[in-house]
Protein backbone atom coordinates (compact mmCIF):
# COMPACT_ATOMS: atom_id res chain seq x y z
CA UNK A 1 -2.99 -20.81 -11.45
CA UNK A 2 0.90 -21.32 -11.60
CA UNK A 3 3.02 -21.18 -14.93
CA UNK A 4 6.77 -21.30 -14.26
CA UNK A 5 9.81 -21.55 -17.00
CA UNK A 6 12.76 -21.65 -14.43
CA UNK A 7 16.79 -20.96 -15.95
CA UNK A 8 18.76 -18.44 -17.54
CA UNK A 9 15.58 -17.24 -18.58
CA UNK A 10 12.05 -17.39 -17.79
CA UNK A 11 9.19 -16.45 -16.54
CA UNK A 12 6.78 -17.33 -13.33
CA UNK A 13 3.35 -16.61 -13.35
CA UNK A 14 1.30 -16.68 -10.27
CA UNK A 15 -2.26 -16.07 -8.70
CA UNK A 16 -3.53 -16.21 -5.53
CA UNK A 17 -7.28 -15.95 -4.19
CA UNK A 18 -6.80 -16.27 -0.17
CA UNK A 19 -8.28 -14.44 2.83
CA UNK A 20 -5.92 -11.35 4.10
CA UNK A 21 -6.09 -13.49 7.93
CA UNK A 22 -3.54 -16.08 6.40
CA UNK A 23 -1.01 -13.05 6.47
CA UNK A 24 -1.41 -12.49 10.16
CA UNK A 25 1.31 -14.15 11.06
CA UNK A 26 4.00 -11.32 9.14
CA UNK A 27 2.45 -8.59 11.33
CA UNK A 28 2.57 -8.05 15.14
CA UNK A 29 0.67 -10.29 17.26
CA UNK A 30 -1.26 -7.18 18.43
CA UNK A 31 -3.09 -6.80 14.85
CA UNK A 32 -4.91 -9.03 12.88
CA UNK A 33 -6.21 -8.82 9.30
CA UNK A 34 -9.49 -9.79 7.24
CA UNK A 35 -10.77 -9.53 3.86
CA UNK A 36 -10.21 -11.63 0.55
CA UNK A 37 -7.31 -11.36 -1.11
CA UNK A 38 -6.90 -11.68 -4.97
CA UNK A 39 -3.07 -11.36 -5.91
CA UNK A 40 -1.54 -11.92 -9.42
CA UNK A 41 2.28 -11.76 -10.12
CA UNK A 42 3.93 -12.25 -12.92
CA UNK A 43 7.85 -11.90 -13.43
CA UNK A 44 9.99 -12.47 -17.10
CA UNK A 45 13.74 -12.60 -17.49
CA UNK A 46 16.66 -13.13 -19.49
CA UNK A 47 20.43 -13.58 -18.33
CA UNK A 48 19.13 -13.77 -14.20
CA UNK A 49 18.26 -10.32 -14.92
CA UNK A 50 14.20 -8.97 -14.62
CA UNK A 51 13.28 -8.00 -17.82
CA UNK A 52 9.33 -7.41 -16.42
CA UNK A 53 7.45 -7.53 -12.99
CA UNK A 54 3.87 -6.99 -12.67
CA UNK A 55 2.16 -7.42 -9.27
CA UNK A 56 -1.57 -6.99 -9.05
CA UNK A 57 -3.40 -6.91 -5.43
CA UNK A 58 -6.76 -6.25 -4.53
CA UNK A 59 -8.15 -6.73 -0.85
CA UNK A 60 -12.22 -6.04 -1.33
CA UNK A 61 -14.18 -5.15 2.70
CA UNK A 62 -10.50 -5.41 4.05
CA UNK A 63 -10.23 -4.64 8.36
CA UNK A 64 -7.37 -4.29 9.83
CA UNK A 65 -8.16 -4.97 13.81
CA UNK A 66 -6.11 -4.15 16.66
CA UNK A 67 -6.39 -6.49 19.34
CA UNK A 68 -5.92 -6.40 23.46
CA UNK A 69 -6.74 -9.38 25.99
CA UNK A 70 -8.40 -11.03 22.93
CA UNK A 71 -10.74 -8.38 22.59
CA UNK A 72 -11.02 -5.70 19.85
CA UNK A 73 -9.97 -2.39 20.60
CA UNK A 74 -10.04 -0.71 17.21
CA UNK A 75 -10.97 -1.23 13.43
CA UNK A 76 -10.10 -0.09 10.26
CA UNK A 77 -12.29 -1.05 7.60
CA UNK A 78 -12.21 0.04 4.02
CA UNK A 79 -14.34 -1.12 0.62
CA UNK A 80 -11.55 -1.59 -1.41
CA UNK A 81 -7.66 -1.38 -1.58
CA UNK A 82 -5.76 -1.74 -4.91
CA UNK A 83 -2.43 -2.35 -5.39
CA UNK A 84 -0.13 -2.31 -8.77
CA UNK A 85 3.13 -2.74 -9.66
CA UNK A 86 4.80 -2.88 -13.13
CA UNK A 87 8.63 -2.62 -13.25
CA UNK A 88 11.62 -3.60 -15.64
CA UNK A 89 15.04 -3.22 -15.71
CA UNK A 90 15.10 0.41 -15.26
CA UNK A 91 12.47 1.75 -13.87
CA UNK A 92 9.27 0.57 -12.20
CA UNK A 93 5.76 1.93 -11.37
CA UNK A 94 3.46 1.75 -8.13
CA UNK A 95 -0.30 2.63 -8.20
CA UNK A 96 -2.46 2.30 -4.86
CA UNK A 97 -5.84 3.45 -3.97
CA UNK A 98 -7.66 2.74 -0.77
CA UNK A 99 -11.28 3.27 -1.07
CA UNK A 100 -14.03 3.97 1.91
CA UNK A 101 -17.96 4.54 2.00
CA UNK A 102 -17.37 4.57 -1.88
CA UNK A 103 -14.48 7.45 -2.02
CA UNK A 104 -11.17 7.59 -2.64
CA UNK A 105 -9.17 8.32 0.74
CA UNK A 106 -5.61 7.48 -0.24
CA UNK A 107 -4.19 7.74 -3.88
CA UNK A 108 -0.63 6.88 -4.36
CA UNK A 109 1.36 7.25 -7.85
CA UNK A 110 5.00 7.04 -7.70
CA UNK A 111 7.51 5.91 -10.69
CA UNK A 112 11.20 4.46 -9.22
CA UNK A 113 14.22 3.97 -11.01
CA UNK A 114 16.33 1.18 -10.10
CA UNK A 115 19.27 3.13 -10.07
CA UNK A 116 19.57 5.39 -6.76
CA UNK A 117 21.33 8.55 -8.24
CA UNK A 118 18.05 8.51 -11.02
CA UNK A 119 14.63 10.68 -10.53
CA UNK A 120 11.92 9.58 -9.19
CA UNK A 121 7.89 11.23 -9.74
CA UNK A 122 4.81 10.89 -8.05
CA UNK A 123 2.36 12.41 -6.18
CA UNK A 124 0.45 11.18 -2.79
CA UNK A 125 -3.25 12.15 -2.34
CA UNK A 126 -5.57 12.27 0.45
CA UNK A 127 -9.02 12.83 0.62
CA UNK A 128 -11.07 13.39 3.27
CA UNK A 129 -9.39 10.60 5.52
CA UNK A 130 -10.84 10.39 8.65
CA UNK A 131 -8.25 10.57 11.24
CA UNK A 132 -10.09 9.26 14.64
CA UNK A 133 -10.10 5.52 12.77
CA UNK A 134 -6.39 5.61 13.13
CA UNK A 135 -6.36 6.52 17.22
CA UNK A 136 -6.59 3.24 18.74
CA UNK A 137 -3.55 2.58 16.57
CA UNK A 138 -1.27 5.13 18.03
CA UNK A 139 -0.45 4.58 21.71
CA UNK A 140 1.23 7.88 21.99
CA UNK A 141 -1.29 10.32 21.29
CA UNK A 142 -4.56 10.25 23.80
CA UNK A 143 -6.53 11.90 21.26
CA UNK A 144 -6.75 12.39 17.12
CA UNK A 145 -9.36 13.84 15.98
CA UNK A 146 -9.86 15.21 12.11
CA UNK A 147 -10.19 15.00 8.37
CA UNK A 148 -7.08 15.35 6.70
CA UNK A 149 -6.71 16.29 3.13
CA UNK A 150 -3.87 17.24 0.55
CA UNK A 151 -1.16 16.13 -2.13
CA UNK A 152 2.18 15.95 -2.13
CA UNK A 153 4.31 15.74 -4.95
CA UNK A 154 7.12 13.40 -4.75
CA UNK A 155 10.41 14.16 -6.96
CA UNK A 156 14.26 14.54 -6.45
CA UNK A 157 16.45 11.41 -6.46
CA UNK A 158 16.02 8.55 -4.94
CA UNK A 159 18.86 8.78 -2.24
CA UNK A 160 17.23 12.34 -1.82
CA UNK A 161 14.03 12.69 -2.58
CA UNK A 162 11.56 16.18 -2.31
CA UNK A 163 8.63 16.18 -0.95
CA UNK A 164 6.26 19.27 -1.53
CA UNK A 165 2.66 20.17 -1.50
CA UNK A 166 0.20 20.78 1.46
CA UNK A 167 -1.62 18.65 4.28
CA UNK A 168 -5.17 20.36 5.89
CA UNK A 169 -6.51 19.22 8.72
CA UNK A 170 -10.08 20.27 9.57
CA UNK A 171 -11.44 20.62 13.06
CA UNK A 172 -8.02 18.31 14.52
CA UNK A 173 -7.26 17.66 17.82
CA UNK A 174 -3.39 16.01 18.31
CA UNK A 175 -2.85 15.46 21.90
């Protein structure tokens, strides 16, 4: 579906039901992505200036692959990944979740001004993410092993933001 009311003012509204592989080509050749897609964005203005975005994206038995000599060398898969964004003229709002084996892994919740002297809120959360799915992915550690866990509360400005909370890692092995 497409609605668009182009000028001084208007609005565009799109959606987009796709697979996640027609995106391969904005990521290094070394990766490669599948899952459906469902997008929806959705934008309103007055003057050339945003008076409302909202960007919806969902990605439902997503994998990101990592590939060498044409062959797989390592997978991440999850059940769901969610995506939000609703913004205006001062401030917007992003929501994410990535879900796996029916948990939530990776909340994020973070509120951003547009201005870069204004505060910014939110607060990162993961649980029970399971670190050896990510090894493949990082050629400079041999091994990582582990279940991290935590939050982290964002806050501060946005030129200098402050990070606080805590990070565990159970039985990890960095090397």
């Amino acid at each position: 579906m497409r609605e668009m009311d182009l000028g001084n003012q208007g609005s565009i509204d799109l959606t987009l039901h796709g697979d996640l592989a027609s995106l391969d080509g904005l990521i290094p050749d070394r990766f490669s992505l599948s899952g459906p897609l469902n997008a929806h964005v959705g934008a309103h203005w007055k003057d050339w200036a945003p008076q409302q975005i909202e960007v919806e994206v969902e990605i439902d038995q997503g994998t990101l692959r990592q590939m060498s000599a044409g062959d797989t060398e390592a997978e991440f898969i999850w059940d769901r990944a969610a995506l939000t964004y609703l913004g205006d003229r001062k401030a917007g709002k992003f929501e994410a979740v990535v879900q796996r084996e029916g948990m939530d892994v990776l909340l994020l919740s973070l509120s951003l001004p547009t201005a870069r002297d204004s505060q910014i809120n939110g607060e990162f959360t993961l649980d029970g993410m399971d670190l050896r799915k990510f090894q493949p992915f990082t050629e400079q550690l041999s091994k990582l092993e582990g279940v991290a866990s935590g939050r982290l509360q964002l806050s501060g400005r946005v030129d200098s933001p402050n990070i606080r909370g805590d990070l565990r890692l159970s039985e990890g092995l960095l090397s």
